[in-house]
C-alpha atoms as a PDB file:
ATOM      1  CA  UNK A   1    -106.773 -47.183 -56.874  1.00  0.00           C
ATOM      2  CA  UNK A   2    -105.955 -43.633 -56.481  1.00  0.00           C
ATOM      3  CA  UNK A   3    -106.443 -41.668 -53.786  1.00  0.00           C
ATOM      4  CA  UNK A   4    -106.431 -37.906 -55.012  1.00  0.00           C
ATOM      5  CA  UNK A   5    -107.957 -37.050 -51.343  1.00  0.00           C
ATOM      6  CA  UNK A   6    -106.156 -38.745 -49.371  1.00  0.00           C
ATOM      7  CA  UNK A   7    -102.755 -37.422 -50.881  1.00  0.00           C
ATOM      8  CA  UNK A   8    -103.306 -34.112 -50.962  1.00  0.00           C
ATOM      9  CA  UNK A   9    -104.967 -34.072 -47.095  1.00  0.00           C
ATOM     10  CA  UNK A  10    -101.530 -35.705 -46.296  1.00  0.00           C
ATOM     11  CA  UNK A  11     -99.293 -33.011 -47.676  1.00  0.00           C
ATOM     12  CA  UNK A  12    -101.372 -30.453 -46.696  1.00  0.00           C
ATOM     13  CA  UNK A  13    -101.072 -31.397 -43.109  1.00  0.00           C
ATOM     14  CA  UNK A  14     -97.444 -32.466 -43.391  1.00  0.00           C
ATOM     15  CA  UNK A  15     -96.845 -28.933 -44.597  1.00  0.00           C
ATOM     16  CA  UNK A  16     -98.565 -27.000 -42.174  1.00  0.00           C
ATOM     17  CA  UNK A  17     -97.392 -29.277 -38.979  1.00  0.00           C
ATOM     18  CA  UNK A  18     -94.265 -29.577 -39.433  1.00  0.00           C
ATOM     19  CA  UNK A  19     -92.706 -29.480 -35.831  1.00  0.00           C
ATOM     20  CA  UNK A  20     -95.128 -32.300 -34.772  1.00  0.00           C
ATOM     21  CA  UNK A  21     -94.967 -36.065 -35.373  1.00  0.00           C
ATOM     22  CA  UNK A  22     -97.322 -36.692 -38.559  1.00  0.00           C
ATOM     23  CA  UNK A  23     -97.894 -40.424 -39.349  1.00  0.00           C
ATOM     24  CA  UNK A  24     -99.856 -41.182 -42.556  1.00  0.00           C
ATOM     25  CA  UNK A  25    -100.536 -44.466 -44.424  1.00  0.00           C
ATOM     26  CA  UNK A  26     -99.861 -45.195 -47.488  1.00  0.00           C
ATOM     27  CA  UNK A  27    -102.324 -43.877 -49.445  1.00  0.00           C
ATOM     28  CA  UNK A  28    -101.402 -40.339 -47.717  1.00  0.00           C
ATOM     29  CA  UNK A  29     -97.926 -40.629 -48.061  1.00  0.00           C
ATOM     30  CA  UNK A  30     -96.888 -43.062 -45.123  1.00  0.00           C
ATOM     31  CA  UNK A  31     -95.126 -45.987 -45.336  1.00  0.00           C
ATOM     32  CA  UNK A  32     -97.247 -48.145 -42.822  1.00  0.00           C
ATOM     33  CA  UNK A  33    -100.973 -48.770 -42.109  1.00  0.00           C
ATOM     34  CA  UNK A  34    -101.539 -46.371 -38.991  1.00  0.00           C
ATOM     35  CA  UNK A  35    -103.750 -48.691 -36.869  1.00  0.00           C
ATOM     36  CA  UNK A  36    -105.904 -48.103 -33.447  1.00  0.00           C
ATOM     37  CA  UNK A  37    -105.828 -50.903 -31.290  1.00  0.00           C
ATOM     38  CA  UNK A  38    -108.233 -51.092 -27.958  1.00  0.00           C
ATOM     39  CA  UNK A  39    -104.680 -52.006 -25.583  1.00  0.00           C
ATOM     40  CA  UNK A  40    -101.166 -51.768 -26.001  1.00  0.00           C
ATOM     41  CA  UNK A  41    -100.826 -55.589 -27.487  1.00  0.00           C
ATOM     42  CA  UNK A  42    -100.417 -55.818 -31.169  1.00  0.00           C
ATOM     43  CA  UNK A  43    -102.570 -58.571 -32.195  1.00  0.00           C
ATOM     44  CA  UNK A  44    -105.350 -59.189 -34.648  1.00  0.00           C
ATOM     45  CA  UNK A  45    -107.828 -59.432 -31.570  1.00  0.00           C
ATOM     46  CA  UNK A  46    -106.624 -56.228 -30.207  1.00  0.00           C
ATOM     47  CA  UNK A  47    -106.662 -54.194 -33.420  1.00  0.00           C
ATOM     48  CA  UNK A  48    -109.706 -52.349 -33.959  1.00  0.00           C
ATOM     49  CA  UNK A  49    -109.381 -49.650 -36.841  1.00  0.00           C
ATOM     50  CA  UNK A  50    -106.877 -48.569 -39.735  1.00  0.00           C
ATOM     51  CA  UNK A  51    -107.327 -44.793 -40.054  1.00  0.00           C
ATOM     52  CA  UNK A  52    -105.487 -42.119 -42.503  1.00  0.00           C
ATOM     53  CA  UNK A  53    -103.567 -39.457 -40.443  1.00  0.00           C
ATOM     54  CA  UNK A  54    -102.319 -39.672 -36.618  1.00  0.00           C
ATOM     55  CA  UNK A  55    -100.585 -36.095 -35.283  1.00  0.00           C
ATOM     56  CA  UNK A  56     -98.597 -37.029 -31.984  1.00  0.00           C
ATOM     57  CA  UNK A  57     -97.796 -34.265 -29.615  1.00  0.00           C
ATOM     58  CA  UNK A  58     -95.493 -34.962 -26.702  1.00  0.00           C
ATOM     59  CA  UNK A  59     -95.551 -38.301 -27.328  1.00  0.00           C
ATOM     60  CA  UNK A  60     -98.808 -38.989 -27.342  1.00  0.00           C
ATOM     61  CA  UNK A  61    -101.970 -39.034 -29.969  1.00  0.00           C
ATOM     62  CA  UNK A  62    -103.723 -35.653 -30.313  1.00  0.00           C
ATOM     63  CA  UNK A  63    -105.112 -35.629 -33.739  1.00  0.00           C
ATOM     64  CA  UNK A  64    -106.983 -38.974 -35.604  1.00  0.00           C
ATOM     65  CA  UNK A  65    -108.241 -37.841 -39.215  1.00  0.00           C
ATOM     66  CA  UNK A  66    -109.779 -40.159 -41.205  1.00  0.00           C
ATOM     67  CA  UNK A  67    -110.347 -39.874 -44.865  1.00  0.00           C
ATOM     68  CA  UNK A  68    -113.130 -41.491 -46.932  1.00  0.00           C
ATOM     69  CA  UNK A  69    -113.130 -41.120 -50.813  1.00  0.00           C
ATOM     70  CA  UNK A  70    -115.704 -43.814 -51.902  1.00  0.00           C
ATOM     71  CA  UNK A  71    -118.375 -44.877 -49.174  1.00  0.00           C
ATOM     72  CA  UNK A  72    -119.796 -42.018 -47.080  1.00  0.00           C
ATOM     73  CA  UNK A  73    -122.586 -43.590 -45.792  1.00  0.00           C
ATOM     74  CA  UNK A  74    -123.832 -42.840 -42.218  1.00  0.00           C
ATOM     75  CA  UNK A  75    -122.887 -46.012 -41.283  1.00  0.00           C
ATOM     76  CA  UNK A  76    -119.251 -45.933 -42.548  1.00  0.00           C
ATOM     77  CA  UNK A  77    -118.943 -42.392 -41.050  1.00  0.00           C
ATOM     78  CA  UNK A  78    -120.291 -43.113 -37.550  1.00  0.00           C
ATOM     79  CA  UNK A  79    -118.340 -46.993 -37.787  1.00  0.00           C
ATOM     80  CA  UNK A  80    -115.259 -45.400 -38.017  1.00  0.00           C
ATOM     81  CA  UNK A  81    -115.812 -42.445 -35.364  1.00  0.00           C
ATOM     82  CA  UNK A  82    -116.887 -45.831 -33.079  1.00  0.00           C
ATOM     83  CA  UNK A  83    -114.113 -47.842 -33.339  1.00  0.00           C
ATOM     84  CA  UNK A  84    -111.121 -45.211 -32.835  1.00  0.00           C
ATOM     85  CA  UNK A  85    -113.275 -43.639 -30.148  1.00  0.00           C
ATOM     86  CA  UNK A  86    -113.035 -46.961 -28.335  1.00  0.00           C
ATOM     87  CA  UNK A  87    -109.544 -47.338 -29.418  1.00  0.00           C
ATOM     88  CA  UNK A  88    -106.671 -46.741 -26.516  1.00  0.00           C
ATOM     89  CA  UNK A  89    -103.658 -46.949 -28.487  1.00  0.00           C
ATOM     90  CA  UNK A  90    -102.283 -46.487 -31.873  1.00  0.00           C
ATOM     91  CA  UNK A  91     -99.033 -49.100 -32.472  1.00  0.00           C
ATOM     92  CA  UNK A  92     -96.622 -48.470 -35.068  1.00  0.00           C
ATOM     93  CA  UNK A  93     -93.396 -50.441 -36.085  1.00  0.00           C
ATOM     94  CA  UNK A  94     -91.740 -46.778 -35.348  1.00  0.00           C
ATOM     95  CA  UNK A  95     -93.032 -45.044 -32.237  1.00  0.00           C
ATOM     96  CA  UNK A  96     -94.457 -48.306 -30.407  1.00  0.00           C
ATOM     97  CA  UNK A  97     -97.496 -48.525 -28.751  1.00  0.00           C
ATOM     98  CA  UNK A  98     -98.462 -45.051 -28.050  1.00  0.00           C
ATOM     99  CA  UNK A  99    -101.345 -43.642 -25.675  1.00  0.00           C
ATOM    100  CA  UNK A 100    -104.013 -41.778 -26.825  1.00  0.00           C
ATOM    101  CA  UNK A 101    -103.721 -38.093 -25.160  1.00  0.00           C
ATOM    102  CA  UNK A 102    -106.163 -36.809 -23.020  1.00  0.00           C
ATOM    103  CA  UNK A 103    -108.007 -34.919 -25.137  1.00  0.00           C
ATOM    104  CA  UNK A 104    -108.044 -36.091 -28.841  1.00  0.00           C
ATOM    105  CA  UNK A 105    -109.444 -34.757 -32.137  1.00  0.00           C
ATOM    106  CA  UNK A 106    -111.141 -36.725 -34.848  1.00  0.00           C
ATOM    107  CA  UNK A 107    -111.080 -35.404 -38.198  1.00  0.00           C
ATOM    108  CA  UNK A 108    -113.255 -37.170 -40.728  1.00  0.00           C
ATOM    109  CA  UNK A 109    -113.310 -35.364 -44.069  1.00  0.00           C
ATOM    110  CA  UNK A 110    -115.513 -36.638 -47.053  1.00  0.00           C
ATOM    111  CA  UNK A 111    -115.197 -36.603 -50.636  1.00  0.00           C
ATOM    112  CA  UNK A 112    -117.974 -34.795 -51.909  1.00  0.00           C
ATOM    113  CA  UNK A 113    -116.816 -34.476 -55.642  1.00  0.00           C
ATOM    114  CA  UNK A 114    -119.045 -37.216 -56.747  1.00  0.00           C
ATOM    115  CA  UNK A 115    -122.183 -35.947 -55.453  1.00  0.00           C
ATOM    116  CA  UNK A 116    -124.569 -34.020 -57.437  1.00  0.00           C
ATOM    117  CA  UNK A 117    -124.787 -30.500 -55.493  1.00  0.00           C
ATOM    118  CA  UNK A 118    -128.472 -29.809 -56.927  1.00  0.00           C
ATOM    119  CA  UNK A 119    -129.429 -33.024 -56.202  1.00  0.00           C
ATOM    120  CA  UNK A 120    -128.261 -34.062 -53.255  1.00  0.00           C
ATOM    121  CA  UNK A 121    -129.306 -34.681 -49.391  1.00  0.00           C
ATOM    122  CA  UNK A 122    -125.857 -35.552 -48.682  1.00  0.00           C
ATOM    123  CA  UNK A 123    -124.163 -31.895 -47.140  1.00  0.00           C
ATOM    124  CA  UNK A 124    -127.629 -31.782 -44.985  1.00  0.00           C
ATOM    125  CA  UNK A 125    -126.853 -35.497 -43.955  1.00  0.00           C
ATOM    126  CA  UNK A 126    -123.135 -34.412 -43.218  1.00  0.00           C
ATOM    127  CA  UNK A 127    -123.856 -31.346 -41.249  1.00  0.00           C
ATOM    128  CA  UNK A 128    -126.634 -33.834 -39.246  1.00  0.00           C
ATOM    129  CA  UNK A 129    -123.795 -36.753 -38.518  1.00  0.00           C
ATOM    130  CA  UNK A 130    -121.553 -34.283 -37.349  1.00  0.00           C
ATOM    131  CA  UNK A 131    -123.965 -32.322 -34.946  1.00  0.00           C
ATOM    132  CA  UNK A 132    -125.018 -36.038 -33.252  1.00  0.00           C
ATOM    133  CA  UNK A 133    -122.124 -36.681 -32.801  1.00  0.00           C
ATOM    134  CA  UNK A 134    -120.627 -33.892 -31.430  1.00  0.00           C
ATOM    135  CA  UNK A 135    -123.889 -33.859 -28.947  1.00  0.00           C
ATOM    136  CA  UNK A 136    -122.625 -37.368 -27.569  1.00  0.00           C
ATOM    137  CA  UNK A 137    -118.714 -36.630 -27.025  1.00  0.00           C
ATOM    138  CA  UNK A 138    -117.351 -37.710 -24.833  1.00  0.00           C
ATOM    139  CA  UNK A 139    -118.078 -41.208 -24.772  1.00  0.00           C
ATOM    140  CA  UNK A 140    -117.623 -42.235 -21.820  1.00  0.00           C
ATOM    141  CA  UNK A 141    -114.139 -44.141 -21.326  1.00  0.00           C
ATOM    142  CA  UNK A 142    -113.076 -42.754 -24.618  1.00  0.00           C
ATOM    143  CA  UNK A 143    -110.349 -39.564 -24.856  1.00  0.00           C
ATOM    144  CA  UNK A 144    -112.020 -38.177 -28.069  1.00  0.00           C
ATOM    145  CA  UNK A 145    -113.758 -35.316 -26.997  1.00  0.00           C
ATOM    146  CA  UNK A 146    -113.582 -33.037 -30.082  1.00  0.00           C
ATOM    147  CA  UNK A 147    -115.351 -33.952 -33.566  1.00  0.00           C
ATOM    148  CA  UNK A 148    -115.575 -32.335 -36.706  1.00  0.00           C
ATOM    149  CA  UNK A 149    -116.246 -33.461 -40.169  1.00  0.00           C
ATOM    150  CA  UNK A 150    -115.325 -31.573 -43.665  1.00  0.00           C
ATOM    151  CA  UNK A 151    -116.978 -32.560 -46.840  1.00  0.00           C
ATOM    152  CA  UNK A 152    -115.454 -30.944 -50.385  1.00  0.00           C
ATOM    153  CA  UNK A 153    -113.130 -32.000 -53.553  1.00  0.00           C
ATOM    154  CA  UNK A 154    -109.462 -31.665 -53.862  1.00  0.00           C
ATOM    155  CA  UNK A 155    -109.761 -28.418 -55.280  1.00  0.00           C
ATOM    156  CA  UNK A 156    -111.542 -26.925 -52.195  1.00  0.00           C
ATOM    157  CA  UNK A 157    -108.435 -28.249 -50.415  1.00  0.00           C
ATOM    158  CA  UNK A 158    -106.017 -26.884 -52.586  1.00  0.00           C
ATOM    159  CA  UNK A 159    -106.683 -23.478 -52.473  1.00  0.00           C
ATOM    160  CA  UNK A 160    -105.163 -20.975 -50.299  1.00  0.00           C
ATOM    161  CA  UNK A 161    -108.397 -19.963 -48.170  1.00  0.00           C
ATOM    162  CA  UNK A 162    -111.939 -21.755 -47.465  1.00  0.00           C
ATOM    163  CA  UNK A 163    -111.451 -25.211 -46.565  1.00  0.00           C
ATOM    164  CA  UNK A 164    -107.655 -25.438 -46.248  1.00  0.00           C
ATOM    165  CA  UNK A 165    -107.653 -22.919 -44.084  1.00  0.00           C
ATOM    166  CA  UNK A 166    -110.424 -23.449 -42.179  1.00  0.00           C
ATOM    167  CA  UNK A 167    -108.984 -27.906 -41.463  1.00  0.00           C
ATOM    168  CA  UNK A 168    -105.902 -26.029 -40.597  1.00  0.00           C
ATOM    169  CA  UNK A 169    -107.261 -23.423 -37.962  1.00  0.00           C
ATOM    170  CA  UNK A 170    -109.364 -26.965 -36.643  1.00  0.00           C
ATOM    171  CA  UNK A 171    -106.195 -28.785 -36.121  1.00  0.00           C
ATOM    172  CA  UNK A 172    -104.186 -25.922 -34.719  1.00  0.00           C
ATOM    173  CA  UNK A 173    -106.712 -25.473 -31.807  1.00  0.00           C
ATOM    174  CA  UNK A 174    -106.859 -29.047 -30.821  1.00  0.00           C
ATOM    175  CA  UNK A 175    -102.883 -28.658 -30.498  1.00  0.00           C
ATOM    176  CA  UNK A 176    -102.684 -25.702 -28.095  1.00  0.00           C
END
């Protein structure tokens, strides 16, 4: 299966972060599932999420973004946001177990390009999921405490300007 998204999210942010840790699966670019586990044991018991894109800074998770080309239903969107919010540590065959920071973005950005603009409740439904669950963050126990979701085609992400940009400028904040 391709993943035109996912591929072109992961060089964009390789590109534009390039004095920070970026660790991206496969489908991005990466070379390992990046997986969320709920403590610092590896096991199948302990592992609680696969997601896209991790951005470590000093050593510890700052940025989650997760990626979803095919199923973007509320369910799928607010599952994933569940699972890494109640996710402690992300463990990877390179950096170990590493600890979430204490405040941590999570970036879920939707393909849109199969959806019928005209004809669609879909961008309303988006711009709903991502105001709930903003209006619930923090949860309580969990370091996720920013939220923002992005909805468009590879070509909105390609170009110089709009939503390129404006993931960017998102991910640059959460890093100060």
């Amino acid at each position: 299966m391709k993943h035109n998204l996912h591929k072109t999210i992961g060089d964009i942010i390789s590109d534009a972060f390039l004095s920070y840790e970026v660790v991206k699966d496969p489908a991005c670019g990466g070379d390992q599932l990046v997986s969320l586990f709920c403590n610092d044991l590896k096991s199948r018991g302990t592992k609680y999420a696969d997601v896209d894109i991790i951005i470590l800074k000093d050593g510890r998770v700052k940025v989650i973004i997760e990626i979803e080309e095919s199923d973007i239903k509320p369910v799928q969107i607010c599952g994933k946001f569940l699972v890494s919010a109640l996710s402690k540590y992300f463990i990877h065959d390179k950096y170990g177990a590493v600890e979430m920071d204490d405040s941590v973005l999570f970036l879920q950005i939707l393909d849109s390009s199969k959806l019928k603009i005209d004809k669609t409740s879909k961008l309303e439904q988006f711009k709903n999921i991502e105001k709930s669950i903003q209006s619930i963050i923090p949860i309580k126990n969990s370091r996720i405490d920013n939220y923002r979701l992005f909805s468009g085609d590879v070509s909105e992400f390609v170009e110089d300007g709009g939503l390129k940009n404006e993931l960017i400028n998102c991910i640059r904040e959460a890093l100060k």
